[in-house]
C-alpha atoms as a PDB file:
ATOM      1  CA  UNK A   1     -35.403 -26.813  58.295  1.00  0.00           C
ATOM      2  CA  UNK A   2     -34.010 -24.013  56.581  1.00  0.00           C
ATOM      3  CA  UNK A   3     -30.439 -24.012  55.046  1.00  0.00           C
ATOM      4  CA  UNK A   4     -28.532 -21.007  53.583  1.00  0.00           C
ATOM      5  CA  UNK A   5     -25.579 -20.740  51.337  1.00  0.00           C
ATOM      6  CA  UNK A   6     -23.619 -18.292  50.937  1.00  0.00           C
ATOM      7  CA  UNK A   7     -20.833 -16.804  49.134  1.00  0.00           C
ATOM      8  CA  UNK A   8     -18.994 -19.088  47.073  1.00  0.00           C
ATOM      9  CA  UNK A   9     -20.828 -22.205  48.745  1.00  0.00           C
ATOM     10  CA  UNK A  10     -23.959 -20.249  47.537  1.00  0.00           C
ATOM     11  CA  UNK A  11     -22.191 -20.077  43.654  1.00  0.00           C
ATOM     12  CA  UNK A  12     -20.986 -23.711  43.525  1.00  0.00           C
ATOM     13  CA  UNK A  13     -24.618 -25.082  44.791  1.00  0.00           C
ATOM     14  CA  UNK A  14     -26.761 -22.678  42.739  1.00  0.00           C
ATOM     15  CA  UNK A  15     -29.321 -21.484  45.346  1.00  0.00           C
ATOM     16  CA  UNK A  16     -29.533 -19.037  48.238  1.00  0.00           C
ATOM     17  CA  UNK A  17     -31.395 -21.077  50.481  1.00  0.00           C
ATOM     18  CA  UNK A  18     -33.676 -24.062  50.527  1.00  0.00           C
ATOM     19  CA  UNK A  19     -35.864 -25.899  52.957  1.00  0.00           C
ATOM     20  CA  UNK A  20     -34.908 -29.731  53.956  1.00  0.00           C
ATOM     21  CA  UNK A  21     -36.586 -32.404  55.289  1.00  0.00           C
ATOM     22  CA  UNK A  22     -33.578 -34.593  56.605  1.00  0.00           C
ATOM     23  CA  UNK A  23     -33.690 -37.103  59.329  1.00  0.00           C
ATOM     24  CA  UNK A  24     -29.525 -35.976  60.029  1.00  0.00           C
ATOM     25  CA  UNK A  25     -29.044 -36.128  63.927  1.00  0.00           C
ATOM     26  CA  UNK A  26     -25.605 -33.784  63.286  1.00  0.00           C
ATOM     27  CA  UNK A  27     -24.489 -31.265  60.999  1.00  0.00           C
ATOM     28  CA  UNK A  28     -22.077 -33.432  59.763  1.00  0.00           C
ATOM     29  CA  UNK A  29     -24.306 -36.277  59.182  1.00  0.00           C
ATOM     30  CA  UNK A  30     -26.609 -33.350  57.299  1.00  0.00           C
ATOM     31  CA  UNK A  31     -23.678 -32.503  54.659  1.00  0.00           C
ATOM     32  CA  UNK A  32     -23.124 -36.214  53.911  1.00  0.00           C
ATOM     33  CA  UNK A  33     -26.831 -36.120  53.040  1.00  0.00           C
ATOM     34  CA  UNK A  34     -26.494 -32.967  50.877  1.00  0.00           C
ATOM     35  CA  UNK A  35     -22.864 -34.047  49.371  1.00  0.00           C
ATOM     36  CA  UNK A  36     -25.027 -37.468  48.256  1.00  0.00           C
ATOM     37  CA  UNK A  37     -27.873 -35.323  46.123  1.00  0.00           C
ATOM     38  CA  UNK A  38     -25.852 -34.379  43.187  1.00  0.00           C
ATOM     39  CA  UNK A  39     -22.337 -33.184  42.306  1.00  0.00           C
ATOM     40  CA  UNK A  40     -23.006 -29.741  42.994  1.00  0.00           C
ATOM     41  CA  UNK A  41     -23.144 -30.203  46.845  1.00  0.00           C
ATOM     42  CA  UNK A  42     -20.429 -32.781  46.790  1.00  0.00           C
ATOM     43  CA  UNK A  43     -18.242 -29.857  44.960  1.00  0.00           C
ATOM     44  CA  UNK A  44     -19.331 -27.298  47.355  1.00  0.00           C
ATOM     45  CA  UNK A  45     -18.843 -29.634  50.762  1.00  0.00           C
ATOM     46  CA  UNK A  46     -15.628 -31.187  49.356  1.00  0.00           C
ATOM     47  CA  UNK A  47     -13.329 -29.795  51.723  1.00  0.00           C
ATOM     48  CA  UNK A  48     -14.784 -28.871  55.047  1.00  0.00           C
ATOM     49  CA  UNK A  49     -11.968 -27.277  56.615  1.00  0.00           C
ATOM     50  CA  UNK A  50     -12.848 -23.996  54.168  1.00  0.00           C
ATOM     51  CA  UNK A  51     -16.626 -24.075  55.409  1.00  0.00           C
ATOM     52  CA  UNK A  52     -18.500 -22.625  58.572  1.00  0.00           C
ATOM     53  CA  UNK A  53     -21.837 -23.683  59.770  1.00  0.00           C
ATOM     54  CA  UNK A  54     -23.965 -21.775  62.167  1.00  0.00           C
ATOM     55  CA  UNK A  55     -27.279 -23.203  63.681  1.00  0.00           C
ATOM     56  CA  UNK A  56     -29.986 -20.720  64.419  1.00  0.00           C
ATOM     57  CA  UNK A  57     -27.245 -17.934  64.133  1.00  0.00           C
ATOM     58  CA  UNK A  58     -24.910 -18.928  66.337  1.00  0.00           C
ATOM     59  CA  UNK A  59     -21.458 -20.546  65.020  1.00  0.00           C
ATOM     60  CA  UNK A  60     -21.012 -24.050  65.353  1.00  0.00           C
ATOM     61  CA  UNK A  61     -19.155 -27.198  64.643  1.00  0.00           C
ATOM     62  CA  UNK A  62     -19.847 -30.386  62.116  1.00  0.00           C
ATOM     63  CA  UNK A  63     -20.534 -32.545  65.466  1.00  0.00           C
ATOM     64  CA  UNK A  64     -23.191 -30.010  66.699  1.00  0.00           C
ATOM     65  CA  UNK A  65     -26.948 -32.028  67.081  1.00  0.00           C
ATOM     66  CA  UNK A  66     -29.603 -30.706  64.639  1.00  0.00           C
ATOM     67  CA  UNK A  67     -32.481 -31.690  67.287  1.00  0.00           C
ATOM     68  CA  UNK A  68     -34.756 -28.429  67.655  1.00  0.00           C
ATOM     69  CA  UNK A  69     -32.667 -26.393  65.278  1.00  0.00           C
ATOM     70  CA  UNK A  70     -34.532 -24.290  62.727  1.00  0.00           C
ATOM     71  CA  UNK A  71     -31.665 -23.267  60.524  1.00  0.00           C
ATOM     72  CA  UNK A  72     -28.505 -24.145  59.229  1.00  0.00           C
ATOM     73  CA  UNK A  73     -26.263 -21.628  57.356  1.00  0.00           C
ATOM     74  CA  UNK A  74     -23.336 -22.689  55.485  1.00  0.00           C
ATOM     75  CA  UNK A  75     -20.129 -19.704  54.588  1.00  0.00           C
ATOM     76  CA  UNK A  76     -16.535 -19.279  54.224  1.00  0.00           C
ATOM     77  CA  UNK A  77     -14.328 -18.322  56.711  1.00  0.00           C
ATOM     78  CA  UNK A  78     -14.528 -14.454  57.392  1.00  0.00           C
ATOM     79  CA  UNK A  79     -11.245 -12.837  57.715  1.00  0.00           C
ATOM     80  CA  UNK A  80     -11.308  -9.610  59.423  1.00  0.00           C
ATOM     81  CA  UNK A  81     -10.425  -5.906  58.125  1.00  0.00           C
END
């Protein structure tokens, strides 16, 4: 699947987007996999609470199943203007 950083989640991980091959049945079983590749991810999925996830473009939540879904975007929380 795909998986997109952005903003400062982009920064602290170093890429844009990359494709994964994970066998993660939940998002949150997806970022443990990512927070165990290297300290990079681990600093960028320390605290949850300041992250958002979205699944094919749609928000979601850390319990959310991955079955069938294509991509996986990680951001901050957008404050409106």
């Amino acid at each position: 699947m795909d998986v997109l950083y952005f903003a400062w989640v982009r920064e602290r991980i170093g890429l844009p987007k990359e494709k994964v091959e994970t066998s993660a049945a939940t998002v949150a079983d997806l970022v443990e996999e990512l927070r165990g590749r290297e300290e990079r991810y681990a600093a960028a999925f320390a605290d949850l609470s300041a992250v958002r996830v979205a699944l094919d473009q749609e928000l979601s939540d850390f319990d959310a199943p991955l079955s069938g879904v294509r991509e996986v975007a990680f951001f901050p929380p957008m404050t409106g203007g």
